[in-house]
Protein backbone atom coordinates (compact mmCIF):
# COMPACT_ATOMS: atom_id res chain seq x y z
CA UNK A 1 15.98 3.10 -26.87
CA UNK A 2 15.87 6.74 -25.70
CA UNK A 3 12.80 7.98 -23.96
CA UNK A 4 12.01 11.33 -25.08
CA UNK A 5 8.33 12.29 -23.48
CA UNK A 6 5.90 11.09 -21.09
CA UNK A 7 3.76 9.18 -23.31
CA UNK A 8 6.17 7.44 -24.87
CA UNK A 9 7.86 6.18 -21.30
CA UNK A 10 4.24 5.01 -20.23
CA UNK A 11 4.45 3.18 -23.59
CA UNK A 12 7.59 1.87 -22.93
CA UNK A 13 6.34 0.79 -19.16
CA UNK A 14 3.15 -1.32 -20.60
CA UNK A 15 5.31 -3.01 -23.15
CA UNK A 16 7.68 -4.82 -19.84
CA UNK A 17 4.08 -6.13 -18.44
CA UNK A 18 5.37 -10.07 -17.69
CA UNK A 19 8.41 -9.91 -19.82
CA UNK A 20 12.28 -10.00 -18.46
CA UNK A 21 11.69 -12.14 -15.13
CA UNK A 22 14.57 -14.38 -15.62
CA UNK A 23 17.13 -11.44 -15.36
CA UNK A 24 15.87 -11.57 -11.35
CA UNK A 25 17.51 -10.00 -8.78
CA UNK A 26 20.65 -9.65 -10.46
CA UNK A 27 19.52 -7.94 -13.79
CA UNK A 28 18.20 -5.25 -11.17
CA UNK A 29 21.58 -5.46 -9.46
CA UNK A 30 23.77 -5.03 -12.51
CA UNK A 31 21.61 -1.87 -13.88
CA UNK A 32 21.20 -0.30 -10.76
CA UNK A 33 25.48 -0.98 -10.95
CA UNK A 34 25.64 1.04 -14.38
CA UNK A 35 23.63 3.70 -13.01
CA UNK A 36 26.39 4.17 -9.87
CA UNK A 37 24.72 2.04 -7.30
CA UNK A 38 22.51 4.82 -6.02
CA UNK A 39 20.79 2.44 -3.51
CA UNK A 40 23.39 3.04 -1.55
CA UNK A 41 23.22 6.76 -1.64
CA UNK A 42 20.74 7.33 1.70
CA UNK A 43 19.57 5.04 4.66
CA UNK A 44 16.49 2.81 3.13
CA UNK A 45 13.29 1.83 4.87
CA UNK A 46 12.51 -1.44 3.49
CA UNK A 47 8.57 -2.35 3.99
CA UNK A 48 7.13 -5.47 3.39
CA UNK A 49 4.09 -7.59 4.59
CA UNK A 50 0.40 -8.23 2.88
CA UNK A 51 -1.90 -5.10 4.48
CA UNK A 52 -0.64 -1.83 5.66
CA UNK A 53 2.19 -1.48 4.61
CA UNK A 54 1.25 1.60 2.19
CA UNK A 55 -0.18 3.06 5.73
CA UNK A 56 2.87 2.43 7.18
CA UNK A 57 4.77 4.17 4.39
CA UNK A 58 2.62 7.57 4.75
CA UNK A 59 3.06 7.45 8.55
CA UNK A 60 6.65 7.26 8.48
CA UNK A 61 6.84 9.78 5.56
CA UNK A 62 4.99 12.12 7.75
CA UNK A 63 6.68 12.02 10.56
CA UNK A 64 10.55 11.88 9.51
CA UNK A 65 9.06 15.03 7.06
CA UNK A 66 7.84 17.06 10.19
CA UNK A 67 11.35 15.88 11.97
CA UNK A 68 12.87 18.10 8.86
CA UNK A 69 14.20 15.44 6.25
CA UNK A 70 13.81 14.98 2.59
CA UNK A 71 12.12 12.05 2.36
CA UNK A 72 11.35 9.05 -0.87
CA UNK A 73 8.35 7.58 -1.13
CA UNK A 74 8.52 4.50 -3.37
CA UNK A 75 5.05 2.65 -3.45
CA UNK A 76 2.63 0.48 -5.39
CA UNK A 77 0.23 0.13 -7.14
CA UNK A 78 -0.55 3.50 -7.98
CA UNK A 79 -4.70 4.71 -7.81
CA UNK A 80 -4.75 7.57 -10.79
CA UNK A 81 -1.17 8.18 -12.03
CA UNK A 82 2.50 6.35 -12.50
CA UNK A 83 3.75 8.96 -11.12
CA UNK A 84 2.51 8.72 -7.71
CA UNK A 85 4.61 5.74 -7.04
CA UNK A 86 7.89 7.28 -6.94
CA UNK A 87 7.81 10.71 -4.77
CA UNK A 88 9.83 13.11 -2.93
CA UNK A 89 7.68 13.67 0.02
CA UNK A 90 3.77 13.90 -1.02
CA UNK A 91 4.94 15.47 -4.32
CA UNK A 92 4.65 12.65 -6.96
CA UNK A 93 7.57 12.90 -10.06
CA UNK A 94 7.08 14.67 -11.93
CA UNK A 95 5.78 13.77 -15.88
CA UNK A 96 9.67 15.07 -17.05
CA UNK A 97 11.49 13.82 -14.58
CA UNK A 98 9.55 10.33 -14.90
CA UNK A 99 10.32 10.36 -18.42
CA UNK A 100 14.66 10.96 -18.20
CA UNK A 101 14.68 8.87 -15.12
CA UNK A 102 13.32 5.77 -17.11
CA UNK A 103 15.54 7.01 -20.30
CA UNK A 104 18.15 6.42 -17.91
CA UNK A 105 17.30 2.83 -16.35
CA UNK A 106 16.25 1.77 -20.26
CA UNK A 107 19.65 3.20 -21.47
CA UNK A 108 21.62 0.98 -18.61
CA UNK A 109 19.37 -1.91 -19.12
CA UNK A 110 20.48 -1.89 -22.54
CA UNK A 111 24.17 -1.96 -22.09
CA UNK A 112 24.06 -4.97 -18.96
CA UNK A 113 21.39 -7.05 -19.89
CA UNK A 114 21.89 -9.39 -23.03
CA UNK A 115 20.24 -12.48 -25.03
CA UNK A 116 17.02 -10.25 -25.58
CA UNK A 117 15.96 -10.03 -22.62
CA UNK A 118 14.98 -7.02 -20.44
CA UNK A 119 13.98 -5.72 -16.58
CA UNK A 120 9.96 -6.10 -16.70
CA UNK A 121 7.62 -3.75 -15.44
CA UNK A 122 8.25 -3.60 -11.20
CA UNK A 123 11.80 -4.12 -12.39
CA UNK A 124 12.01 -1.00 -14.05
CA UNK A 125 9.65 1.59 -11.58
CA UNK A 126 12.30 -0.06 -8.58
CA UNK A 127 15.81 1.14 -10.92
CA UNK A 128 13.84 4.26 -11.08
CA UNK A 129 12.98 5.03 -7.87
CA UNK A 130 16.40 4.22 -6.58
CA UNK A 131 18.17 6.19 -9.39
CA UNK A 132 15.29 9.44 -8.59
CA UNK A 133 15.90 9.49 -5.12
CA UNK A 134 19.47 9.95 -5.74
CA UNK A 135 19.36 12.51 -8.02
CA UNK A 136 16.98 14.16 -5.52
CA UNK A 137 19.76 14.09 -2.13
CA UNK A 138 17.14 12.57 -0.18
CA UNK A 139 17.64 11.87 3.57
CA UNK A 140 16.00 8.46 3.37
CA UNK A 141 13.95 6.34 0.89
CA UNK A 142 11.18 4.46 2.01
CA UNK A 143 10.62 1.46 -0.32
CA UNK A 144 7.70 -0.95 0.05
CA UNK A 145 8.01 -4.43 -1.63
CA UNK A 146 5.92 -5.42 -4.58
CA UNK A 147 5.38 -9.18 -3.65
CA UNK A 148 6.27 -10.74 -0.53
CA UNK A 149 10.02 -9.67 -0.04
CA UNK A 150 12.62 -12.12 -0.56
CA UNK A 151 12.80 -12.01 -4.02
CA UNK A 152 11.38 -8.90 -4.74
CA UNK A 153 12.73 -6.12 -7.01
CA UNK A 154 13.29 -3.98 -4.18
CA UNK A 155 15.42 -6.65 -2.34
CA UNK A 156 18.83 -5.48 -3.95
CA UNK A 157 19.92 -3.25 -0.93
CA UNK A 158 22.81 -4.44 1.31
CA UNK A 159 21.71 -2.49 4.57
CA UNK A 160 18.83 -0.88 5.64
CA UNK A 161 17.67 1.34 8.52
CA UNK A 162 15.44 -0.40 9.20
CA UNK A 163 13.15 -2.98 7.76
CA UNK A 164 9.52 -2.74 8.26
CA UNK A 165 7.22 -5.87 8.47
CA UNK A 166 3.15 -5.86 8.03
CA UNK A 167 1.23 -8.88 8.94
CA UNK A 168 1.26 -11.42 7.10
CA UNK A 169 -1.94 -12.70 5.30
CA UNK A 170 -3.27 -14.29 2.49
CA UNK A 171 -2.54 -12.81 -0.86
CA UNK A 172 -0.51 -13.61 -3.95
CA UNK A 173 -0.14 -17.43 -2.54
CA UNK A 174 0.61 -18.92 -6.20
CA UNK A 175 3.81 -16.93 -5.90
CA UNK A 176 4.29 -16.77 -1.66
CA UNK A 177 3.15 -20.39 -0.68
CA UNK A 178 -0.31 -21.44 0.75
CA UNK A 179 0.33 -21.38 4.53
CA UNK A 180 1.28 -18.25 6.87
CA UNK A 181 4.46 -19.49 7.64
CA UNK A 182 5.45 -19.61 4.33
CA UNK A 183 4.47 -16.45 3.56
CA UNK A 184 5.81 -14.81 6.53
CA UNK A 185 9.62 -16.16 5.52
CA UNK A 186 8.69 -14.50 2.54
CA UNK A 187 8.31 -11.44 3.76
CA UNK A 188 11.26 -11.90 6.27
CA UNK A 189 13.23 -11.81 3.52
CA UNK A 190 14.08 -7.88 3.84
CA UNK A 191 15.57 -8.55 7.10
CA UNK A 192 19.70 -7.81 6.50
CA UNK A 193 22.23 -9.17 8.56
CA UNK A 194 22.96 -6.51 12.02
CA UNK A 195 20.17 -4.06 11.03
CA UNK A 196 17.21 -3.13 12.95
CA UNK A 197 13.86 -5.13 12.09
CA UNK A 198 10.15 -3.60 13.36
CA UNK A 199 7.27 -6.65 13.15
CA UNK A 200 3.72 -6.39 13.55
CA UNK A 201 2.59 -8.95 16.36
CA UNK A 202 1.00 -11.76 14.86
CA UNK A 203 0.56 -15.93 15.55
CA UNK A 204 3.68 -16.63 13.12
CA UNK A 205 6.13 -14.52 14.85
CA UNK A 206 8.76 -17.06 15.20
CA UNK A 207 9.32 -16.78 11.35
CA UNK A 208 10.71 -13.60 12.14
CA UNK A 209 12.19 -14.48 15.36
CA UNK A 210 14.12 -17.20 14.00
CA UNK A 211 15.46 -15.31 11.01
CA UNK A 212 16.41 -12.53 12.96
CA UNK A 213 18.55 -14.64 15.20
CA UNK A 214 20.00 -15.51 12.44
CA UNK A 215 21.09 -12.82 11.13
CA UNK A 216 21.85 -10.78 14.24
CA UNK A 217 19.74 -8.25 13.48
CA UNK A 218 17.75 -6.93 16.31
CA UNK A 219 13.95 -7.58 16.16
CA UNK A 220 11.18 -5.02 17.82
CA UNK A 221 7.64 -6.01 18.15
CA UNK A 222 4.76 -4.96 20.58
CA UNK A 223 3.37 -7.46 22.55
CA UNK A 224 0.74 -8.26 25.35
CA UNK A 225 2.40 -5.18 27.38
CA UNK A 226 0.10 -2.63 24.79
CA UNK A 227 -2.26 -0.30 26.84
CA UNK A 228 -4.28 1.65 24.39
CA UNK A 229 -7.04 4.06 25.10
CA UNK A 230 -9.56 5.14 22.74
CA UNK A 231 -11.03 8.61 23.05
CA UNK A 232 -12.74 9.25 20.08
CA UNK A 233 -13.64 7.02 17.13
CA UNK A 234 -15.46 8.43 13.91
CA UNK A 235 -15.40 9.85 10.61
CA UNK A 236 -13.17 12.42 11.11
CA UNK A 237 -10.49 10.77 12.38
CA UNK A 238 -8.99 8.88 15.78
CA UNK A 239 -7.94 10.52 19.00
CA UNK A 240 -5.93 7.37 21.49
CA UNK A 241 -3.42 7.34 24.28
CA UNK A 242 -0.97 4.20 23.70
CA UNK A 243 1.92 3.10 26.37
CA UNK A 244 4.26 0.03 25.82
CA UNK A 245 7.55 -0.92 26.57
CA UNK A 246 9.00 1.23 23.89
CA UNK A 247 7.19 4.82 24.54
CA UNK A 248 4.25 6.66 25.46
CA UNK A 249 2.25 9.30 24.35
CA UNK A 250 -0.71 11.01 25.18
CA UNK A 251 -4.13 12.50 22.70
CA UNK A 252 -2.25 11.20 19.79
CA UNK A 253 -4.75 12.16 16.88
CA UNK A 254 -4.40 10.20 12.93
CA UNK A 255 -7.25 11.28 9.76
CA UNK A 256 -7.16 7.42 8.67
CA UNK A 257 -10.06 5.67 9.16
CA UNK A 258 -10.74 2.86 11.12
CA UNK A 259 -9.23 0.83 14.35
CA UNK A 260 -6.51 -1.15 12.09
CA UNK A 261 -5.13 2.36 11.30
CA UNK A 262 -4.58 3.02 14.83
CA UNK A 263 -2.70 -0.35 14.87
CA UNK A 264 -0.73 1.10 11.57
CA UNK A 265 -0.22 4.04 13.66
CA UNK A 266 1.08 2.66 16.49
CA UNK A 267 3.17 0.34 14.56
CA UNK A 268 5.24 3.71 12.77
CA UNK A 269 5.74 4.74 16.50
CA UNK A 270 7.47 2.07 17.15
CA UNK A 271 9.51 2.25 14.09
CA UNK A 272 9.94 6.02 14.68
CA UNK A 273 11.56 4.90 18.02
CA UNK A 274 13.89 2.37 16.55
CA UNK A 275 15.14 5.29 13.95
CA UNK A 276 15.95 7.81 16.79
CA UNK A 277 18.39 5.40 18.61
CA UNK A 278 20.87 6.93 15.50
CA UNK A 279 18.57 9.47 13.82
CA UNK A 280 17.03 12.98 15.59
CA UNK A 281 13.19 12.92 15.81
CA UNK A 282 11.62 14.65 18.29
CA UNK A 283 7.86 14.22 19.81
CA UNK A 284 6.73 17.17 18.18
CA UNK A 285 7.66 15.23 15.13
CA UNK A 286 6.06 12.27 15.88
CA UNK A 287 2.30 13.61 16.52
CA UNK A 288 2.59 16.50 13.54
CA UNK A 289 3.34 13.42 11.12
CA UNK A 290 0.61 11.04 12.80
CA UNK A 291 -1.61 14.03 12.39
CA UNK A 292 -1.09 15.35 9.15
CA UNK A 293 -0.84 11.99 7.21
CA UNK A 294 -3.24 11.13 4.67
CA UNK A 295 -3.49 8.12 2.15
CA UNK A 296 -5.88 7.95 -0.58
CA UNK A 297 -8.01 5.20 -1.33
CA UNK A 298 -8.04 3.28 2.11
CA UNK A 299 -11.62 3.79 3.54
CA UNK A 300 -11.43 7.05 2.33
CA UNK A 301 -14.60 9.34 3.11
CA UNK A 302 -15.17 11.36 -0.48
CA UNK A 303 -17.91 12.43 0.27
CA UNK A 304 -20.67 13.41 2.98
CA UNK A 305 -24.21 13.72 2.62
CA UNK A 306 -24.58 11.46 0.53
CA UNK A 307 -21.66 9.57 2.49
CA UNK A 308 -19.56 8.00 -0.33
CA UNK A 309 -16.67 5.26 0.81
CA UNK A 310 -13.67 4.55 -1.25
CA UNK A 311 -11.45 1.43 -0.01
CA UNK A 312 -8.90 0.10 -1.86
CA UNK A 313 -9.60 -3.65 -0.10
CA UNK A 314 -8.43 -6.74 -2.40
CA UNK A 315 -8.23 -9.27 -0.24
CA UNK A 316 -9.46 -11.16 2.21
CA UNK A 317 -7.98 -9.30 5.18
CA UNK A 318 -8.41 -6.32 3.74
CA UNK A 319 -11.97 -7.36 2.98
CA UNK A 320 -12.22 -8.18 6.42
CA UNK A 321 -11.24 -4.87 7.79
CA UNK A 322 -13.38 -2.96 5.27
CA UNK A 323 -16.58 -4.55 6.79
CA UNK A 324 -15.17 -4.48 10.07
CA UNK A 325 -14.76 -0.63 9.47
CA UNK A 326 -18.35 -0.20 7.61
CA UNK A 327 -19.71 -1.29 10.79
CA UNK A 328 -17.78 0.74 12.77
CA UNK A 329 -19.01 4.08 11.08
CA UNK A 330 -22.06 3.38 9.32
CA UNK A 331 -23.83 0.29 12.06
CA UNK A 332 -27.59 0.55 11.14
CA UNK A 333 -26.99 2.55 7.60
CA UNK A 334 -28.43 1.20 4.44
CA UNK A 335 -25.20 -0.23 2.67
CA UNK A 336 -24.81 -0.23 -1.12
CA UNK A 337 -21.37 -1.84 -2.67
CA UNK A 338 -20.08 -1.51 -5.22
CA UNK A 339 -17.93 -4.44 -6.02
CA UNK A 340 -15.48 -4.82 -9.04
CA UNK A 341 -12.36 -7.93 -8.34
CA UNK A 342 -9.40 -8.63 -10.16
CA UNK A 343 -9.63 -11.96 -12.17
CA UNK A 344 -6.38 -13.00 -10.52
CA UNK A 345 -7.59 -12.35 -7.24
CA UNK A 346 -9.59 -15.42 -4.46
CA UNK A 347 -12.73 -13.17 -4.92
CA UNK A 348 -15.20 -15.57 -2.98
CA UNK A 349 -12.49 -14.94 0.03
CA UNK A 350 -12.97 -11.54 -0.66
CA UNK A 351 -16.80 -11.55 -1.09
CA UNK A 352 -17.34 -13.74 2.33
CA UNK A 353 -15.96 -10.94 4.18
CA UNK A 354 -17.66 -7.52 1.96
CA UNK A 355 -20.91 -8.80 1.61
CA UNK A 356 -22.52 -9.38 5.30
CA UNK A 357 -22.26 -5.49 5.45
CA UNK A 358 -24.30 -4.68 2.49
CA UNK A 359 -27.98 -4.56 1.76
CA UNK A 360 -27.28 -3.93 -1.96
CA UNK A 361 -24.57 -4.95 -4.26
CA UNK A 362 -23.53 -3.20 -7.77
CA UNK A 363 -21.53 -5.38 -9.20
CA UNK A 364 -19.19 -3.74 -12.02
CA UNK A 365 -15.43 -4.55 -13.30
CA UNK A 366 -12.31 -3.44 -12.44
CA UNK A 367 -10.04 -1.20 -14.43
CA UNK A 368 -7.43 -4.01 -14.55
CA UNK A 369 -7.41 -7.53 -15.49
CA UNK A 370 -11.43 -7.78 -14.19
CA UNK A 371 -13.15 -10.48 -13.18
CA UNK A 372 -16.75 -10.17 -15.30
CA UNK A 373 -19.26 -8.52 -13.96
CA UNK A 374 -22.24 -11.23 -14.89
CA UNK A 375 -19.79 -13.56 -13.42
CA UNK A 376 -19.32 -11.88 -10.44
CA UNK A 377 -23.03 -11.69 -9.59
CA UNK A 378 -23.70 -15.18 -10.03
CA UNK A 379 -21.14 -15.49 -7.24
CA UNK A 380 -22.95 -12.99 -5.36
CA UNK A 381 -26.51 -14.21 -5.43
CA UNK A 382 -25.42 -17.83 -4.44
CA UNK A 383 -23.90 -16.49 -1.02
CA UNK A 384 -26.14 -13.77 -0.29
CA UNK A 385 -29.96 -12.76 -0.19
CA UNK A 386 -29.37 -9.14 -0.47
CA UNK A 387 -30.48 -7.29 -3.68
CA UNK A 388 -27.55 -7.68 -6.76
CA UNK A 389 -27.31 -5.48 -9.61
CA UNK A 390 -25.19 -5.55 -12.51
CA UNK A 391 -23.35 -2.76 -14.26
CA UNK A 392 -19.99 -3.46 -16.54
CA UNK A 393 -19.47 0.25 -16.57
CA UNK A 394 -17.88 1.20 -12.83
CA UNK A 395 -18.80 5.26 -13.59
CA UNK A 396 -22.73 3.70 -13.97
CA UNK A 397 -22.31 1.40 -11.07
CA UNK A 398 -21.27 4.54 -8.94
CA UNK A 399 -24.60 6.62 -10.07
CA UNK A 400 -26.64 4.05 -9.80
CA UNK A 401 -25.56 3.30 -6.23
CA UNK A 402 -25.51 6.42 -4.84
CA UNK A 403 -28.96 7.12 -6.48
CA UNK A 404 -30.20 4.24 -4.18
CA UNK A 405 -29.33 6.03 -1.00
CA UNK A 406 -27.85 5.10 1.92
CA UNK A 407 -24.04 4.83 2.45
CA UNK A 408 -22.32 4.32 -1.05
CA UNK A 409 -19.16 2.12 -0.45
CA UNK A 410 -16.55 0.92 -3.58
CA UNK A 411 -14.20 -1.94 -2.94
CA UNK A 412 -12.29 -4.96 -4.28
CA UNK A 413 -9.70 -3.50 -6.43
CA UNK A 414 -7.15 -0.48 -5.81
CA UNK A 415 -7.56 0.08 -9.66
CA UNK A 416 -11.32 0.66 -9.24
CA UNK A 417 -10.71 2.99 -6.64
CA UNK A 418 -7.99 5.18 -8.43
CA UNK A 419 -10.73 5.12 -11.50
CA UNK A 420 -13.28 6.12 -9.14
CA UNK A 421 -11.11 8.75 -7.42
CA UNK A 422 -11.52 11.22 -10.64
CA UNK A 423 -14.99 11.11 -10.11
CA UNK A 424 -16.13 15.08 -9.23
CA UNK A 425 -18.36 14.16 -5.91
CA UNK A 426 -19.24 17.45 -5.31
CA UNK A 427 -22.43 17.13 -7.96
CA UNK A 428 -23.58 13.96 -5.63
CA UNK A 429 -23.83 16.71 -2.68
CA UNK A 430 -27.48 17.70 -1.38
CA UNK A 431 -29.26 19.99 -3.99
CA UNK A 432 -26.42 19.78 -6.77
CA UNK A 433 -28.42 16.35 -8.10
């Protein structure tokens, strides 16, 4: 098949949804052969866990950008375009590139993969972010996993830099296994035999102990030895002080929201001090990238006056943090949520966790695979007694929220969000109604 515009590759891309999964890891292997290997063209960081790893991904970007290098950026899902998975920095592909760089993976799928069957969907955008950063000289690729890590799409690199690992939590159990442990081996999955692993801290850490031992590959965590100081908190961003064992720094400022990003953010130090044991990355480096990172859709302020939230949460740790982080901000605001959940997704997880912060709920549907609306609310109303309104159409859910007042605040689906994000917020603003 040749690929000839833009369209017609995002055609292409919705045709693979669930088909090709028995060609595995080695269907990926075997194209990603035809196409010259290039995986093996520049040092990958390989990032895997439940939450934060996209945070961790923009952190890292930043920083190894202000330390001078040319830097990939493969992540998922996207919020408004295809393109912004696979990037060279924060510049998405773009739409022509897109389109010959998936010619090319379609073109070597054909000649390697036989008996009808093809790479599916994450198949595909993972052969094309390998081949793209190739063709692009980059310094390093940062790739974050799709689904746990062990037999993920991304998993078909011999080495790595370094191999990043998010907590662990409960998401996608069907295909990870019901317990933490399980999950965590998972996710341990990315860890390659002699090359440098960076955990988060967390109550199933001798998963990753164990595996690392294994493997000789030398493990880096923080633990009880963390002295953080907080000097400013709100809206506009973080200012903290952080020692451990590994480095200090002083007045480190970060734009993301919320005290789990300063945990992100302290977690890419530490993997920004594992990389300069062989790669050059100064201080300066280190607070310009912390500084200047931003990542759309994670409690992401839109909009002030009226204050309008966007927060990509979709489960139920996320869905923790997200109140957590409402809280935080907005403690004795009027809260209004809008809600739309995946169908696929433990939504009364999610719910217990979104809806002790709200005094309203607008309950709409997802862009993507949606759970009803009307079936939502019922779920609603039976676990809480604040007021519940229904509206299928997300766009009327978002006026008719913000039209109540108060704190406006979308979550349970990154595909809501990335709908939501095309929104022109400027006509909520303070005598533009």
């Amino acid at each position: 098949m040749s690929i000839i515009t833009y369209d017609e590759s995002l055609l292409y891309l919705h045709s693979s949804f669930g088909t090709g999964t028995r060609v595995g890891l080695d269907g990926v292997r075997a194209v990603l052969g035809k196409l010259g290997d290039p995986q093996k063209a520049y040092p990958v960081i390989h990032v895997a866990g439940t939450n934060g790893k996209g945070s961790n991904c923009a952190f890292l970007q930043h920083i190894l950008t202000a330390a001078g290098y040319k830097v990939g950026v493969f992540t998922s899902p996207h919020l408004e375009r295809y393109n912004e998975r696979i990037a060279v920095g924060t510049e998405p592909i773009s739409d022509r590139d897109f389109a010959e760089t998936l010619g090319r993976v379609v073109s070597a799928s054909d000649e390697v993969i036989s008996g009808g069957e093809r790479l599916f969907f994450f198949q595909i955008l993972t052969c094309m972010a390998y081949s793209y950063f190739a063709e692009e000289s980059v310094d390093f690729a940062i790739v974050e996993t799709g689904i746990g890590g062990r037999l993920d799409s991304t998993n078909v690199i011999d080495t790595a830099a370094l191999s990043v690992i998010t907590a662990p939590g409960y998401d996608h159990q069907a295909i990870l296994g019901e317990s933490l442990k399980e999950i965590a081996a998972e996710d341990a999955g990315i860890i390659k035999h002699g090359c440098p692993a960076a955990v988060y801290p967390t109550p199933v850490l001798s998963v990753f102990t164990d595996i690392s031992e294994e493997k000789n590959a030398p493990l880096y965590y923080i633990g009880e030895d963390l002295q953080l100081t907080m000097h400013k908190c709100d809206v506009n961003g973080s200012v903290f002080s952080v020692k451990t064992a590994y480095f200090s720094y002083e007045t480190l400022s970060i734009r993301l929201l919320g005290n789990h990003q300063v945990q992100n953010a302290i977690h890419a130090l530490l993997c920004a001090e594992v990389l300069r044991k062989k790669y050059t990355i100064s201080n300066e480096a280190v607070r310009k990238g912390l500084a200047e990172c931003r990542w759309a859709g994670r409690f992401e302020l839109v909009s002030s006056e009226p204050d309008i939230v966007l927060d990509g949460a979709h489960n139920e740790d996320g869905a923790r943090i997200f109140g957590e982080t409402l809280r935080l901000y907005f403690a004795g605001r009027k809260i209004v949520l809008v809600v739309g959940i995946s169908n696929s997704k433990d939504f009364r997880a999610i719910l217990e966790h979104m809806l002790p912060a709200a005094d309203v709920v607008v309950c709409t549907c997802s862009p993507f695979r949606a759970l009803p609306a009307d079936e939502l609310a019922g779920c609603v109303r039976e676990m809480t007694d604040a007021e519940v309104l229904v509206e299928e159409d997300c766009h009327a859910a978002l006026e008719k929220a913000v039209k109540m007042g108060g704190v406006t605040a979308v979550a349970g689906s990154l595909y809501l969000v990335g709908e939501l994000r095309s929104v022109n917020y400027d006509r909520f603003q303070r005598g533009n109604e």
